[in-house]
Protein backbone atom coordinates (compact mmCIF):
# COMPACT_ATOMS: atom_id res chain seq x y z
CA UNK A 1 -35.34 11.04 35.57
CA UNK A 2 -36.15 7.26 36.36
CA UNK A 3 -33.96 4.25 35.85
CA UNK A 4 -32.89 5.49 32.41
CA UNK A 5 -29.00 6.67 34.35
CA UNK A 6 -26.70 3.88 32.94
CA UNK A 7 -28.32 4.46 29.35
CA UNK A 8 -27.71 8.03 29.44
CA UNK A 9 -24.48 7.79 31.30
CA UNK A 10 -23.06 5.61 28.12
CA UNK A 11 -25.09 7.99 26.06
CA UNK A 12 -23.05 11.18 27.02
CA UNK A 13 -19.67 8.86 27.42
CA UNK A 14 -20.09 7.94 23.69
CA UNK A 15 -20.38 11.33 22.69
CA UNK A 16 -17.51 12.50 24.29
CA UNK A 17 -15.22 9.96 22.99
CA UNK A 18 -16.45 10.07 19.66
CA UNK A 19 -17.85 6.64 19.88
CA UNK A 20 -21.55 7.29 18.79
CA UNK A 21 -22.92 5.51 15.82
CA UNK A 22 -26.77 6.29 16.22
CA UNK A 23 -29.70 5.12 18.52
CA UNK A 24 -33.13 2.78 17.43
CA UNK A 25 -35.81 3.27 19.63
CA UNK A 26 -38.46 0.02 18.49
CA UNK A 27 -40.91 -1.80 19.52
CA UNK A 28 -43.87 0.43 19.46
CA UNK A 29 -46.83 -0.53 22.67
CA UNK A 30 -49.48 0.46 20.06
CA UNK A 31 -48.99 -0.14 16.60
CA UNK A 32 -52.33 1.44 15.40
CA UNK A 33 -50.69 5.00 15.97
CA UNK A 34 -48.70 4.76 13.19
CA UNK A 35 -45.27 5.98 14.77
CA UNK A 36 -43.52 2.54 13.57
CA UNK A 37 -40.00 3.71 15.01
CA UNK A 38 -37.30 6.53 15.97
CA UNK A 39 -33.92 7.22 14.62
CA UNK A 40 -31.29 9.52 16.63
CA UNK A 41 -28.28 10.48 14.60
CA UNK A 42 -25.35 12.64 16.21
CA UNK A 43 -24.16 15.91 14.21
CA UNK A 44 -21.89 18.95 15.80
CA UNK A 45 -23.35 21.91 13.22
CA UNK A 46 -21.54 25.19 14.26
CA UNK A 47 -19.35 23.84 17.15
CA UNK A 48 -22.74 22.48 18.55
CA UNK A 49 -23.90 19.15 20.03
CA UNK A 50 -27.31 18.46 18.06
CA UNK A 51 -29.32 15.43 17.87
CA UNK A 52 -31.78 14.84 15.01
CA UNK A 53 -34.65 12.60 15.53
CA UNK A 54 -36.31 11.15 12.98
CA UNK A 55 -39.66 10.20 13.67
CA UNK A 56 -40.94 7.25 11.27
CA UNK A 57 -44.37 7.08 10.71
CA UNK A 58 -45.96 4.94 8.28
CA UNK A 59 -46.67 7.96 5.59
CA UNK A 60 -44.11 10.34 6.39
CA UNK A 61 -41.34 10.91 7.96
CA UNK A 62 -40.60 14.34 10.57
CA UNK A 63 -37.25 15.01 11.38
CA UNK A 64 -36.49 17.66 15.21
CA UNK A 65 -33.11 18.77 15.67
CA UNK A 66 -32.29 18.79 19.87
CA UNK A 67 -30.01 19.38 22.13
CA UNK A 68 -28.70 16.72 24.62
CA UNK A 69 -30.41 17.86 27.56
CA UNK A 70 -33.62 17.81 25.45
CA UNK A 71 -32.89 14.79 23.74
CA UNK A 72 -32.31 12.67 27.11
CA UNK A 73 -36.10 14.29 27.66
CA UNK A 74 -37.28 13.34 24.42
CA UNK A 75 -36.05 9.50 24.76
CA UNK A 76 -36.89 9.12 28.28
CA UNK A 77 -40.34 10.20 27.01
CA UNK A 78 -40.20 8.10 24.07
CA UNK A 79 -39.61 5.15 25.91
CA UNK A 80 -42.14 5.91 28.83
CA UNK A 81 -44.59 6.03 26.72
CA UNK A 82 -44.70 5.27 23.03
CA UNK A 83 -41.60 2.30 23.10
CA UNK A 84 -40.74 -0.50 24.37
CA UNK A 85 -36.32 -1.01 23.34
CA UNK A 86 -33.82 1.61 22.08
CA UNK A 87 -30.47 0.49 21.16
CA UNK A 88 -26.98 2.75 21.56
CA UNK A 89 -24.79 1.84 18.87
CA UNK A 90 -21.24 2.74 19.44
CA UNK A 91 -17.87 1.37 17.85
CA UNK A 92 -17.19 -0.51 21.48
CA UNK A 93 -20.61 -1.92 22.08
CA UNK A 94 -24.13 -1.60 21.18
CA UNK A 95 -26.26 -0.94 24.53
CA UNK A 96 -29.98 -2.54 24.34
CA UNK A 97 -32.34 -0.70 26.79
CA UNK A 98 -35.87 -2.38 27.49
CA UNK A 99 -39.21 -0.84 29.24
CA UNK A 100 -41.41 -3.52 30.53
CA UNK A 101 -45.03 -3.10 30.68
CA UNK A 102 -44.57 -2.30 34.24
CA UNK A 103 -42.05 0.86 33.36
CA UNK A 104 -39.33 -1.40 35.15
CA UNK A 105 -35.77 -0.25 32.78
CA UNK A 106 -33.22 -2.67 32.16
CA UNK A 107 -29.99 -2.26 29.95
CA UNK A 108 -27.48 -5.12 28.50
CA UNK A 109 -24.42 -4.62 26.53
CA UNK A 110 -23.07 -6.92 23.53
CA UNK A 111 -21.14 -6.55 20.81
CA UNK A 112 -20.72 -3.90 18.34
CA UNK A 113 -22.89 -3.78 15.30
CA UNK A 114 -20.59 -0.98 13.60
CA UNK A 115 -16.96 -0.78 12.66
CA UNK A 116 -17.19 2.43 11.81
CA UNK A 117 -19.51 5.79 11.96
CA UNK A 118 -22.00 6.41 9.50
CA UNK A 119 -21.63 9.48 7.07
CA UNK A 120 -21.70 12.49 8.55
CA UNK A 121 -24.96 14.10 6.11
CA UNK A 122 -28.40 14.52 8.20
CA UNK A 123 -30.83 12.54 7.09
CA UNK A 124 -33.29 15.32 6.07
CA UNK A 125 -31.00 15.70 3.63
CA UNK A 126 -31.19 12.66 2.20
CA UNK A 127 -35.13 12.77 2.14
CA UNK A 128 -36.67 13.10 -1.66
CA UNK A 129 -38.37 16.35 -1.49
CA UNK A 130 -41.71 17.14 -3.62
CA UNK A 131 -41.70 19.36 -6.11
CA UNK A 132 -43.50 22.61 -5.95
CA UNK A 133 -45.20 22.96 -8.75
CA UNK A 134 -47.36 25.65 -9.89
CA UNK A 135 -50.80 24.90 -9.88
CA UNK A 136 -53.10 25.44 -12.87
């Protein structure tokens, strides 16, 4: 992993303390390829730790369900290469991460944007679904 350790270390800490609100990850380096920005919401389905992403692009939106090992991948990859920010939200402090142009990683803390956690219903969920209808 590179310099993403302090991130992830208040990442897992969050977690485990039942602290997480969600994670932004912003500030696209190209614009033109649509993937405007990436929202990570916390969910234990079954007794397990999951992570859904939602990936918003400008006509749709995808949704992956990951574990953390594979979502520490996923954002470290995210911000490597698609990102420039991500910001931790937790009920203590939100946690601002930014990739310069030069890969260099650096994190600062401030205030909390959240009182409390958000509802506890995945976002896919909440996503208006077409209709199948038959076709004539």
């Amino acid at each position: 992993m590179s310099d993403f350790n302090e991130f992830f270390e208040a990442l897992e800490q969050s977690v485990t303390i039942n602290d997480f609100v969600k994670l932004t990850i912003s500030k696209p380096m190209k614009k033109s390829e649509g993937l405007q920005n990436v929202y990570v919401r916390f969910f234990l389905i079954d007794g397990k730790q999951v992570f859904e992403f939602k990936y918003r692009h400008i006509s749709e939106n995808i949704f992956k369900k990951l574990s953390l090992v594979a979502a520490k991948a996923e954002i470290e990859n995210l911000l490597l290469n698609t990102f420039r920010t991500a910001t931790l939200f937790t009920l203590s402090y939100d946690l601002l991460v930014m990739v310069s142009k030069t890969k260099r990683v650096s994190c600062r803390d401030t205030a909390p944007s959240f009182r409390n956690k958000l509802p506890e219903v995945s976002q896919e969920s909440q996503e208006p679904k077409e209709l199948d209808e038959p076709k004539e």
